[in-house]
PDB file of N, CA and C in Angstrom:
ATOM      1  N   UNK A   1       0.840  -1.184   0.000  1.00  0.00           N
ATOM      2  CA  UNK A   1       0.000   0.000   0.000  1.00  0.00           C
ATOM      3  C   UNK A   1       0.875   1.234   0.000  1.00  0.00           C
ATOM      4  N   UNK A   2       0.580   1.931  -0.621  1.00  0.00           N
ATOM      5  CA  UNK A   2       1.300   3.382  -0.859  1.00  0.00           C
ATOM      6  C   UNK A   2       0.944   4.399   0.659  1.00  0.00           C
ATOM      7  N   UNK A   3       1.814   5.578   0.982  1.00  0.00           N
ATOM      8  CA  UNK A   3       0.977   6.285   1.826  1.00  0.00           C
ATOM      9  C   UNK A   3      -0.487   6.727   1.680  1.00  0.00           C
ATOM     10  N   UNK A   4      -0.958   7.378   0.495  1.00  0.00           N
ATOM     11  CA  UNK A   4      -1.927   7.569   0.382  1.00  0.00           C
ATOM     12  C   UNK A   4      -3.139   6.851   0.451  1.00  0.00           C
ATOM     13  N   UNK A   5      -2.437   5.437  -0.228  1.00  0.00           N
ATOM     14  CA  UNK A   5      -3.985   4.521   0.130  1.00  0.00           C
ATOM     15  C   UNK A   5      -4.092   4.369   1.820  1.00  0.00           C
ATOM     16  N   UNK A   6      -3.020   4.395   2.632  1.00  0.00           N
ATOM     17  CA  UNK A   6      -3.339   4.063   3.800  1.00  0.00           C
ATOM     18  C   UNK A   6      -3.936   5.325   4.205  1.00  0.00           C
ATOM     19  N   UNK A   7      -3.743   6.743   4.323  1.00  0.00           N
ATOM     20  CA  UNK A   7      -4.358   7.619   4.673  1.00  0.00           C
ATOM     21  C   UNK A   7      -5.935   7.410   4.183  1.00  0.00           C
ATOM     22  N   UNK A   8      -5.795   7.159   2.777  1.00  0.00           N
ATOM     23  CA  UNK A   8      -7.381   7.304   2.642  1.00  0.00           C
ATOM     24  C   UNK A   8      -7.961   6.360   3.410  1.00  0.00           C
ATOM     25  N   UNK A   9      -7.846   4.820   3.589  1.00  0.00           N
ATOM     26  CA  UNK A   9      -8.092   4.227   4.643  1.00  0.00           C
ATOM     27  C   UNK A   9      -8.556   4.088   6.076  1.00  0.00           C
ATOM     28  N   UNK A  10      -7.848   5.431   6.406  1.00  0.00           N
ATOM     29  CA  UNK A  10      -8.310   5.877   7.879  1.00  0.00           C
ATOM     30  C   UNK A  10      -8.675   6.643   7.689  1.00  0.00           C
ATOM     31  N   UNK A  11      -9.890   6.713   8.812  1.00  0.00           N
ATOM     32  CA  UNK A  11     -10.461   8.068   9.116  1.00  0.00           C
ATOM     33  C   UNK A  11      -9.824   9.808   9.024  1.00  0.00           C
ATOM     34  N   UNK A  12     -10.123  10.509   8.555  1.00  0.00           N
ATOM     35  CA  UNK A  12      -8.982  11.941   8.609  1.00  0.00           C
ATOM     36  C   UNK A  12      -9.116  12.418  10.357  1.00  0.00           C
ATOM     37  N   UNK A  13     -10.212  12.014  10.913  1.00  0.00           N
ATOM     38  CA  UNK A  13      -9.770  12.433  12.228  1.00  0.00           C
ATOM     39  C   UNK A  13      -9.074  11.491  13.057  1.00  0.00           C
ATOM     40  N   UNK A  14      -8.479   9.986  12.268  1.00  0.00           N
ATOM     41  CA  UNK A  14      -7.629   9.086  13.331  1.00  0.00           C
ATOM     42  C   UNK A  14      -6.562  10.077  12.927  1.00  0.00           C
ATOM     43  N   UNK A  15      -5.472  10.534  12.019  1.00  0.00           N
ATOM     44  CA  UNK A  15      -4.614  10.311  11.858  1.00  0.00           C
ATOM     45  C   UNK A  15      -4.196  11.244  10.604  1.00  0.00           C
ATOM     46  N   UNK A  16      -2.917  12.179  11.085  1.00  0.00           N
ATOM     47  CA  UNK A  16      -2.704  13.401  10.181  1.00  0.00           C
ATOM     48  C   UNK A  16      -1.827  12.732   9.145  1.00  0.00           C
ATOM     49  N   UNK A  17      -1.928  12.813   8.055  1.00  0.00           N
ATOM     50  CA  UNK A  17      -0.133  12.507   7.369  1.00  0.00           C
ATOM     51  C   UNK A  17       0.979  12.546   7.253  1.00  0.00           C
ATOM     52  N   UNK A  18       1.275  13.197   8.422  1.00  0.00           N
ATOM     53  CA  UNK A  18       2.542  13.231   8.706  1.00  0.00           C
ATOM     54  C   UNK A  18       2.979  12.272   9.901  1.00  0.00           C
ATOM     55  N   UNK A  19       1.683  11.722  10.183  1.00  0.00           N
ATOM     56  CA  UNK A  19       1.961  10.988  11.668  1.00  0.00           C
ATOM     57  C   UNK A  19       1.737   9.150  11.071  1.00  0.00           C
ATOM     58  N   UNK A  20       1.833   9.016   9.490  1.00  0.00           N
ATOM     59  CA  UNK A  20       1.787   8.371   8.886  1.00  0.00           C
ATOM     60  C   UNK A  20       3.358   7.932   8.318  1.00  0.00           C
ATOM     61  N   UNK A  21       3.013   9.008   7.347  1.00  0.00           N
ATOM     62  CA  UNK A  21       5.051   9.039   7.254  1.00  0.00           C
ATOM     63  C   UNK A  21       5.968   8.538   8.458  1.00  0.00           C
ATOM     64  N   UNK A  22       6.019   9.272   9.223  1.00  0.00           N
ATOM     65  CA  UNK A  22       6.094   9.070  10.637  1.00  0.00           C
ATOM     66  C   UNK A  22       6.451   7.237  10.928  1.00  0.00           C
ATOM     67  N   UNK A  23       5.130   6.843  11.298  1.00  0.00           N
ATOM     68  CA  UNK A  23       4.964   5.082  11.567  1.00  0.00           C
ATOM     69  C   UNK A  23       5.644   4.599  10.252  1.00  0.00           C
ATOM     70  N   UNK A  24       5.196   4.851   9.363  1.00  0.00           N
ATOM     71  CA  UNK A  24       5.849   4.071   8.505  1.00  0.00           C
ATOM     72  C   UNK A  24       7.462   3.821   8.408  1.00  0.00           C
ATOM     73  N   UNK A  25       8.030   5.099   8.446  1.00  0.00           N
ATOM     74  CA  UNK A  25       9.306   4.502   8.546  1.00  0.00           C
ATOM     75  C   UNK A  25       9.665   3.823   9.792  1.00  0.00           C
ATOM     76  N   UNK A  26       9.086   4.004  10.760  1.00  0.00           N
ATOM     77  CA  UNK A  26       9.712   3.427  11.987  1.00  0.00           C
ATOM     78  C   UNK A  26       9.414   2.130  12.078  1.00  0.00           C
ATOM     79  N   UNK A  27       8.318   1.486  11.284  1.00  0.00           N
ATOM     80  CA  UNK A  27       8.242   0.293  11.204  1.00  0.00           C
ATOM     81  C   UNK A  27       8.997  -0.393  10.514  1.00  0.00           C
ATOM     82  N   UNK A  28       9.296   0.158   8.938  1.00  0.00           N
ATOM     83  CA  UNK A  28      10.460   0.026   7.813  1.00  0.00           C
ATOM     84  C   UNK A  28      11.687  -0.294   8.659  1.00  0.00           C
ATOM     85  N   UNK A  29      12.117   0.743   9.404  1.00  0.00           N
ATOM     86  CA  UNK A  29      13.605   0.372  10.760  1.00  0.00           C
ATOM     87  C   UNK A  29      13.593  -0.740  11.555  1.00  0.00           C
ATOM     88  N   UNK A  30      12.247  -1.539  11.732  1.00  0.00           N
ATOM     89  CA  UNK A  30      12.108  -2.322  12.880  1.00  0.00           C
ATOM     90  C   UNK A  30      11.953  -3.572  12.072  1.00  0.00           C
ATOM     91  N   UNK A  31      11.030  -3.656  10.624  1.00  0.00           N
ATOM     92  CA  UNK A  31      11.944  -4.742   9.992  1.00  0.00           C
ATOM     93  C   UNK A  31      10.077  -5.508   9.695  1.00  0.00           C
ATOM     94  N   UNK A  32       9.127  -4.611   9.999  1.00  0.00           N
ATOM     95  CA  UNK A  32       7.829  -5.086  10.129  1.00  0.00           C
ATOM     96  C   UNK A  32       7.491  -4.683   8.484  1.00  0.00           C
ATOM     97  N   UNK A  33       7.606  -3.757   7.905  1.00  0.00           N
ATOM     98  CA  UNK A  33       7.236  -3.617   6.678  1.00  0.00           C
ATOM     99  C   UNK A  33       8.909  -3.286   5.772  1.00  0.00           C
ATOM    100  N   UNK A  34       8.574  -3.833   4.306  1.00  0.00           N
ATOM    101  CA  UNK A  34       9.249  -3.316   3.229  1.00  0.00           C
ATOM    102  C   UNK A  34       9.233  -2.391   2.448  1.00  0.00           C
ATOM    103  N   UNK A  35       9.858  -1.205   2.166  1.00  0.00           N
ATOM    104  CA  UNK A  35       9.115  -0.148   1.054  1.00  0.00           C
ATOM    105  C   UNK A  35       9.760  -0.640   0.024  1.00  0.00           C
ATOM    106  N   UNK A  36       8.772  -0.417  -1.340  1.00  0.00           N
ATOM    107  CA  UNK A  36       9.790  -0.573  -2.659  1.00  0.00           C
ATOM    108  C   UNK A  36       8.660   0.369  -3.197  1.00  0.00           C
ATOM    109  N   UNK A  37      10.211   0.904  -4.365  1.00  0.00           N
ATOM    110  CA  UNK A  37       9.934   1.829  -5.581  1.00  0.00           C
ATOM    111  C   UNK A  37       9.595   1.416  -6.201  1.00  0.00           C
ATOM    112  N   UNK A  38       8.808   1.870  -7.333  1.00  0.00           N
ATOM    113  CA  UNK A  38       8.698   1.131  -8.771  1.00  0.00           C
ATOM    114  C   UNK A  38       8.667   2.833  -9.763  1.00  0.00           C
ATOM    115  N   UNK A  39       8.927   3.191  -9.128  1.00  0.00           N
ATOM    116  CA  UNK A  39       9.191   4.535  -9.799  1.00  0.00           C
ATOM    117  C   UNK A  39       8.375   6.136 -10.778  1.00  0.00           C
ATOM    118  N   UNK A  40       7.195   5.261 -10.082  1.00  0.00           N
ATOM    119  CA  UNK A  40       6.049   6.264  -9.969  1.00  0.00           C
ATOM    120  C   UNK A  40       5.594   7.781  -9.011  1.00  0.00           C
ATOM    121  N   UNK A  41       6.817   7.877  -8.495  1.00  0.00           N
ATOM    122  CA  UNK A  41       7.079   8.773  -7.301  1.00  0.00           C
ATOM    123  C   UNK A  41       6.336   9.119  -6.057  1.00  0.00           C
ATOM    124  N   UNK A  42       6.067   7.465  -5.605  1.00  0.00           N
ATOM    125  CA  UNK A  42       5.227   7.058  -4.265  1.00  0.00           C
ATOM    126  C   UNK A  42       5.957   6.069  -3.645  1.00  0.00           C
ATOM    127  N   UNK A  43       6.345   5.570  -3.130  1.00  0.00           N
ATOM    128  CA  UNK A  43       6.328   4.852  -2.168  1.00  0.00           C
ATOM    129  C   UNK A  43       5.201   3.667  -1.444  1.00  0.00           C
ATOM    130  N   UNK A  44       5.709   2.339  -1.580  1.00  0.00           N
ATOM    131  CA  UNK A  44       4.716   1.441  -1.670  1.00  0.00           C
ATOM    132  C   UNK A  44       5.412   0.193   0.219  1.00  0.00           C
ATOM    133  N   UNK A  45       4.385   0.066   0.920  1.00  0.00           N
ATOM    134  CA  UNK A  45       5.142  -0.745   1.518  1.00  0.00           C
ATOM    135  C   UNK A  45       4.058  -1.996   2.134  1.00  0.00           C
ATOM    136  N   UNK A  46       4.709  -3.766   1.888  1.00  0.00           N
ATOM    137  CA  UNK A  46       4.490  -4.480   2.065  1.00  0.00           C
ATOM    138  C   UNK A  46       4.581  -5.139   3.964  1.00  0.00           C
ATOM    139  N   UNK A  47       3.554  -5.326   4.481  1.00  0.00           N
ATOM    140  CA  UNK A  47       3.799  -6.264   5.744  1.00  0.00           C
ATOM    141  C   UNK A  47       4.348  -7.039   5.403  1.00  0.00           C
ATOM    142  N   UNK A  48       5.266  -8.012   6.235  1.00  0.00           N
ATOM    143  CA  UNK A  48       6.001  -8.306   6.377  1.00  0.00           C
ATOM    144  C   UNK A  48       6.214  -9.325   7.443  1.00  0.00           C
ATOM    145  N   UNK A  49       5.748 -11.273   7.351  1.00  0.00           N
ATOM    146  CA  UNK A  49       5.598 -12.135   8.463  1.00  0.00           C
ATOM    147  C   UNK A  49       6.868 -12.363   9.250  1.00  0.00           C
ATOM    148  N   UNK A  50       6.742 -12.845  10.344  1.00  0.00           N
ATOM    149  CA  UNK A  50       8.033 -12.882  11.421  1.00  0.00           C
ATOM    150  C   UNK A  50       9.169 -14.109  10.609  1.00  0.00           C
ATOM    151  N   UNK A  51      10.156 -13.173  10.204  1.00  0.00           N
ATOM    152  CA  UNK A  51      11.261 -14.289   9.991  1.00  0.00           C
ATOM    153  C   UNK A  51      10.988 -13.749   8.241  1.00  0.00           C
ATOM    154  N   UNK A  52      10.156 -13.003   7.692  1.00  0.00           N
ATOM    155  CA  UNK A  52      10.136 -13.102   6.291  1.00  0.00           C
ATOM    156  C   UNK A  52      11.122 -11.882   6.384  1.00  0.00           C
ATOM    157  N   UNK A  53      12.109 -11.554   5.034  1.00  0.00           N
ATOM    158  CA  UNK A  53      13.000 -10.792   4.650  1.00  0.00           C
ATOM    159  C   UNK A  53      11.937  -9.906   3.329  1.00  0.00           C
ATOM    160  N   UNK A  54      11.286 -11.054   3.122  1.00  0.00           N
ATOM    161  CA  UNK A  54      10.471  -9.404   2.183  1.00  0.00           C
ATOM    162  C   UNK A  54      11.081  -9.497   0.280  1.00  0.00           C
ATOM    163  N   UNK A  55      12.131 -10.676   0.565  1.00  0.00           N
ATOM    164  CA  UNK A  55      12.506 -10.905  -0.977  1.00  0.00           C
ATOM    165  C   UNK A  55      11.487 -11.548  -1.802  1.00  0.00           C
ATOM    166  N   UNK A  56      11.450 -10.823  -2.819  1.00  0.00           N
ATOM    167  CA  UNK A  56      10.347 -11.381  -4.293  1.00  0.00           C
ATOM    168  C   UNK A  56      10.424 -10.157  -5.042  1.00  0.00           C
ATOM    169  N   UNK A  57       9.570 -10.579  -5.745  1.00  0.00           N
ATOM    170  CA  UNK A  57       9.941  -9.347  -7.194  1.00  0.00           C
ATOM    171  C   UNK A  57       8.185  -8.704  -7.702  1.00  0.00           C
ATOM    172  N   UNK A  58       8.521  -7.817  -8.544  1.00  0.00           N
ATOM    173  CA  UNK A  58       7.205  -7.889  -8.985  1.00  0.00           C
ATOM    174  C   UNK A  58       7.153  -7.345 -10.323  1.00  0.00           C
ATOM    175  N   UNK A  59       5.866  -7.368 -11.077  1.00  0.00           N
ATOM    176  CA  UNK A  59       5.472  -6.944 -12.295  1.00  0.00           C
ATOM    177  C   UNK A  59       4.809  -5.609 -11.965  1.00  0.00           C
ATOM    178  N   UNK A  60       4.881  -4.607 -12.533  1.00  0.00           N
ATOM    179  CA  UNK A  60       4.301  -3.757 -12.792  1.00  0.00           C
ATOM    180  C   UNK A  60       3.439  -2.809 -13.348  1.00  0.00           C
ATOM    181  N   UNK A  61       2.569  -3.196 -13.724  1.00  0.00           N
ATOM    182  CA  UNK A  61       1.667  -2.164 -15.197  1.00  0.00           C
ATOM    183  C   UNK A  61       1.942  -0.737 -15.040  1.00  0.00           C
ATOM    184  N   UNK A  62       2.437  -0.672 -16.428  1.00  0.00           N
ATOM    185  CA  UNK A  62       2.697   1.005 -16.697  1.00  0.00           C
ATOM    186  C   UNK A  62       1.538   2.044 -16.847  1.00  0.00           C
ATOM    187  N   UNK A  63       0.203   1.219 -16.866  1.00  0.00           N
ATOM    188  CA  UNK A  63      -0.792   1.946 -17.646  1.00  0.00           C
ATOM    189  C   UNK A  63      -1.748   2.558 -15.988  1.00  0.00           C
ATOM    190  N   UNK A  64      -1.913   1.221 -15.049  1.00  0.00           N
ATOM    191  CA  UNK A  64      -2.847   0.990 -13.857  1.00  0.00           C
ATOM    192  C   UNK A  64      -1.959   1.128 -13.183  1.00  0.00           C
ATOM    193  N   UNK A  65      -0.530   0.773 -12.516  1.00  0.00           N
ATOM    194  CA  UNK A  65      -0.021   0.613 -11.708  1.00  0.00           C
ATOM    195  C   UNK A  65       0.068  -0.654 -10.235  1.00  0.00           C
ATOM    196  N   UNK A  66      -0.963  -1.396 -11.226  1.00  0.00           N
ATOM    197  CA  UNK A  66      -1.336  -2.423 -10.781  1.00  0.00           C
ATOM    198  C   UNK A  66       0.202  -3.497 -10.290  1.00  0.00           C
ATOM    199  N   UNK A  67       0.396  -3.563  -9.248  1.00  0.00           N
ATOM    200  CA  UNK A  67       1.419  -4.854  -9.115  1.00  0.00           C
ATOM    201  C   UNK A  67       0.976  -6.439  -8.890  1.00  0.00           C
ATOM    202  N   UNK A  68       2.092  -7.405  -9.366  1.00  0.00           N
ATOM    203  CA  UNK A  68       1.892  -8.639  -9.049  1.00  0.00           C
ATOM    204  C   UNK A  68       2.881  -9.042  -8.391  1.00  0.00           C
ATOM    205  N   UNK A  69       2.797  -9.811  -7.446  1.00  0.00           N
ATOM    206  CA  UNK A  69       4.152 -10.352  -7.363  1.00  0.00           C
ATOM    207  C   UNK A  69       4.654 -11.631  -7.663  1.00  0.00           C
ATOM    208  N   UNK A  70       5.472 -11.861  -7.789  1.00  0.00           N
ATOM    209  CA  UNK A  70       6.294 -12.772  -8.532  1.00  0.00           C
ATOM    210  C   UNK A  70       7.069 -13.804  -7.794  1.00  0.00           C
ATOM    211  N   UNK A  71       7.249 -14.919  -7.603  1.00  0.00           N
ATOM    212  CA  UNK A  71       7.818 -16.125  -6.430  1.00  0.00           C
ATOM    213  C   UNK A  71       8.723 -16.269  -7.181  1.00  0.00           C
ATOM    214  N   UNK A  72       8.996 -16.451  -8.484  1.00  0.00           N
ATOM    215  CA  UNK A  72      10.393 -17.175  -9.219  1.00  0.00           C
ATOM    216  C   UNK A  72      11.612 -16.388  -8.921  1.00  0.00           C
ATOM    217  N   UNK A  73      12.858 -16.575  -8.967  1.00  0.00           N
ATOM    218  CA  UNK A  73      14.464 -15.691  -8.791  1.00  0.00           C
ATOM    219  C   UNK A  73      15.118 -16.575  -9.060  1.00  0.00           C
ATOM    220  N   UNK A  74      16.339 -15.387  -9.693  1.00  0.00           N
ATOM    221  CA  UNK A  74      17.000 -15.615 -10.188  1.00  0.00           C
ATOM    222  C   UNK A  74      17.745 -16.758  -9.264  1.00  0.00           C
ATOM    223  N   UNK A  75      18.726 -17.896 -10.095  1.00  0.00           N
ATOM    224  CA  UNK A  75      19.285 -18.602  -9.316  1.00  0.00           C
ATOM    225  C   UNK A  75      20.472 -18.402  -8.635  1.00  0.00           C
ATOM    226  N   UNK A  76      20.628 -18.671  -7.637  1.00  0.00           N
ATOM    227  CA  UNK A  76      21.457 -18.613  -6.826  1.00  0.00           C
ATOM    228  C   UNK A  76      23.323 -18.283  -7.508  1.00  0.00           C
ATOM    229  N   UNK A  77      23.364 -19.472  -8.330  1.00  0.00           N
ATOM    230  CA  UNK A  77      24.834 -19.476  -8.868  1.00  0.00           C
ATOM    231  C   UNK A  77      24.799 -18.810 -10.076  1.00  0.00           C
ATOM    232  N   UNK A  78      23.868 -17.536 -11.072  1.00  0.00           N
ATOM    233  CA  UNK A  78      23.750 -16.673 -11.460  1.00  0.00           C
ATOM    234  C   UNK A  78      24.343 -15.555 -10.740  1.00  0.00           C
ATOM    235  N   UNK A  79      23.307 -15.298 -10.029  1.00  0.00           N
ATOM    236  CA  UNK A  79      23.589 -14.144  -9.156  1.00  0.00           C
ATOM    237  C   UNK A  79      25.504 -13.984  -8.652  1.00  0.00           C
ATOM    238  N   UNK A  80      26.230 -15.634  -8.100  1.00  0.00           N
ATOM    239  CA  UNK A  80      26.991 -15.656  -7.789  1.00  0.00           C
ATOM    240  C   UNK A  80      28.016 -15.294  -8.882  1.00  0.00           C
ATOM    241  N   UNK A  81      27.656 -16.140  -9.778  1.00  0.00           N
ATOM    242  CA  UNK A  81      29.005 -15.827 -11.180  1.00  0.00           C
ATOM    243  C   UNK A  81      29.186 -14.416 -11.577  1.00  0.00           C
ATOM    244  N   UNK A  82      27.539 -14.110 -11.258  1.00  0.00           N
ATOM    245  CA  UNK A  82      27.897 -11.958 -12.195  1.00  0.00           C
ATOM    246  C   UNK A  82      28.637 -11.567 -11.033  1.00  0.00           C
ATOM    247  N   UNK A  83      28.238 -11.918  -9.989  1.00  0.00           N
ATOM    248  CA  UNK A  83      28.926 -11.289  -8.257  1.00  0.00           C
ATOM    249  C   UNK A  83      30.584 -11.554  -8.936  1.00  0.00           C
ATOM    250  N   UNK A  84      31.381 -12.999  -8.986  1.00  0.00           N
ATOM    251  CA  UNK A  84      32.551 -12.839  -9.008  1.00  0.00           C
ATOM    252  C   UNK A  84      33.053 -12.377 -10.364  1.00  0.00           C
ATOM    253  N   UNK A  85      32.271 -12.382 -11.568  1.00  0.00           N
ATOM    254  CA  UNK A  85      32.740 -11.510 -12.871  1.00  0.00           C
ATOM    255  C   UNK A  85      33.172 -10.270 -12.652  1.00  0.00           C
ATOM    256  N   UNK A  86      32.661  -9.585 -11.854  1.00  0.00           N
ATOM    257  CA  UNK A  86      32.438  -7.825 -11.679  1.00  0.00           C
ATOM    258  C   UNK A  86      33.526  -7.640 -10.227  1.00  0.00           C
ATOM    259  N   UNK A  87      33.962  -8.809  -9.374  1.00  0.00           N
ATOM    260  CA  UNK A  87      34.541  -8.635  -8.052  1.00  0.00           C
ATOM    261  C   UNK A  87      33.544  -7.961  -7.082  1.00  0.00           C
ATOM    262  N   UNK A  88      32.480  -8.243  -6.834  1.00  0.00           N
ATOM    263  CA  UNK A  88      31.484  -7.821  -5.906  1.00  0.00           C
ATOM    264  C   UNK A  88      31.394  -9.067  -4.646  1.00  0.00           C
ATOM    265  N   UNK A  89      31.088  -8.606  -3.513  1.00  0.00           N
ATOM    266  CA  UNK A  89      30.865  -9.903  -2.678  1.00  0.00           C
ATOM    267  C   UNK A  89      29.752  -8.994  -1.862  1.00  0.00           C
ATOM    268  N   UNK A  90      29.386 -10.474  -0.840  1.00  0.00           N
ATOM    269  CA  UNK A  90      28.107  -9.832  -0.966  1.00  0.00           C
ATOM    270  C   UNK A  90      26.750  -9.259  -1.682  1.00  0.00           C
ATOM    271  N   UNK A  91      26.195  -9.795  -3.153  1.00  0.00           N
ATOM    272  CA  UNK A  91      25.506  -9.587  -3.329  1.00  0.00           C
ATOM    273  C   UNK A  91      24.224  -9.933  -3.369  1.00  0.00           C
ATOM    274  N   UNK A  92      23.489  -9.280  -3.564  1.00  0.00           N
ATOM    275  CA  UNK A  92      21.571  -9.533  -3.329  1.00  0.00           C
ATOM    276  C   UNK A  92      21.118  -8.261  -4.656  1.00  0.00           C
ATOM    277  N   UNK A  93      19.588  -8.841  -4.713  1.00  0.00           N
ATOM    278  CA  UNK A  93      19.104  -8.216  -6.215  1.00  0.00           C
ATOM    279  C   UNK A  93      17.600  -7.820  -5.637  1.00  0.00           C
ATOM    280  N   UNK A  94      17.133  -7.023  -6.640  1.00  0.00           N
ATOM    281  CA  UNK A  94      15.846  -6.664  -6.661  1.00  0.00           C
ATOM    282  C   UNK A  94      15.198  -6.599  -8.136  1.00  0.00           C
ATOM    283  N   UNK A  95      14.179  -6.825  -8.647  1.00  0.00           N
ATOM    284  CA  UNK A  95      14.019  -7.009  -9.797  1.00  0.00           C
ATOM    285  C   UNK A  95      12.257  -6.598  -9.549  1.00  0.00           C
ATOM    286  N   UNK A  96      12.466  -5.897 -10.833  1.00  0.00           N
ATOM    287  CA  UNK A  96      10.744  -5.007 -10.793  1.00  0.00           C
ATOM    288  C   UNK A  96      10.619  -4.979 -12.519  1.00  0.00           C
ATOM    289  N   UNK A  97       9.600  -5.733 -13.180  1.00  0.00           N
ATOM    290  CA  UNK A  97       9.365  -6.039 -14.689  1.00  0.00           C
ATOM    291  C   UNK A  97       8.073  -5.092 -15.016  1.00  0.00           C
ATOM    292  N   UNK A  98       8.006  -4.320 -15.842  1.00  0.00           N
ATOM    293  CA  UNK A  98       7.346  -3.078 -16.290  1.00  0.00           C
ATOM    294  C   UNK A  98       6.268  -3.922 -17.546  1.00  0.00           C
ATOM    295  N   UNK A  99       5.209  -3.849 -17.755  1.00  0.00           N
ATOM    296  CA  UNK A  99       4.531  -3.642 -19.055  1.00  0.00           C
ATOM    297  C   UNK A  99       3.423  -3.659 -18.590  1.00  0.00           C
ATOM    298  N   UNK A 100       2.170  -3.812 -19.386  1.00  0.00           N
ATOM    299  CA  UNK A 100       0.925  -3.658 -19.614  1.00  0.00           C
ATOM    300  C   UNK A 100       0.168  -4.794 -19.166  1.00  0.00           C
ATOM    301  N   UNK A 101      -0.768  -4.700 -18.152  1.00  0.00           N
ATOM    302  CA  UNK A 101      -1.193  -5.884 -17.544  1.00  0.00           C
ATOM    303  C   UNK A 101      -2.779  -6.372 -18.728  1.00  0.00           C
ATOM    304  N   UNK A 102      -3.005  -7.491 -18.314  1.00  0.00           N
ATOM    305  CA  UNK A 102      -4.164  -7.869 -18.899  1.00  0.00           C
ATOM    306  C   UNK A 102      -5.456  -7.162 -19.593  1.00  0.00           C
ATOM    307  N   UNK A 103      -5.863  -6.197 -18.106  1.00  0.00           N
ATOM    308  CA  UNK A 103      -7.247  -5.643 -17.842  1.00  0.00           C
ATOM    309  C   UNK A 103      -7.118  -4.259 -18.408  1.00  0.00           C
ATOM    310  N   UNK A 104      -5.508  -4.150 -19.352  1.00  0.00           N
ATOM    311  CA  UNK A 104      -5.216  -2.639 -19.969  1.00  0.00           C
ATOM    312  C   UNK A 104      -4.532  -2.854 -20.800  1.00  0.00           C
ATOM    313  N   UNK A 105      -4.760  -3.946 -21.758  1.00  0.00           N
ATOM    314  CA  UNK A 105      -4.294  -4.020 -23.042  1.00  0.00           C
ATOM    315  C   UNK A 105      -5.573  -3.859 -23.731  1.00  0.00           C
TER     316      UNK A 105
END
């Protein structure tokens, strides 16, 4: 959910928007929700179950903004070979796939 859908969500007399912003990141710090971009210039953030890290990917519609998310990733000894091609250690990925969903073609 983006900030805004959660504001609209609540009542305007629970809760100002800034006291939104606010929780949200402090939950983001504590490891309860994920934010991800997709580059629509909002901010989107997923709950998040005890012990989950929040990795998966998603599709995006350019038209709705509609997301899906996605269970498949990349494999493991991919990820590793581009890691030692380039001399990187430590790496991890994020992956966000852009086009036109079903219900907007």
């Amino acid at each position: 959910m983006s900030i805004k859908e959660l504001f609209a969500g609540l009542g305007k007399k629970d809760c100002d928007l800034a006291t939104i912003y606010r929780s949200m990141h402090l939950l983001e710090e504590m490891g309860i929700v994920k934010r991800f971009d997709f580059g629509d210039g909002g901010a989107r953030f997923e709950l998040l179950d005890e012990g989950d890290d929040g990795h998966h990917h998603h599709l995006v519609c350019i038209e709705c903004s509609r997301v899906v998310e996605i269970e498949e990733c990349f494999p493991t000894e991919l990820e590793q070979r581009i890691a030692r091609a380039n001399g990187f250690k430590r790496v991890t990925h994020r992956l966000e796939l852009f086009g036109v969903c079903p219900r907007c073609q």
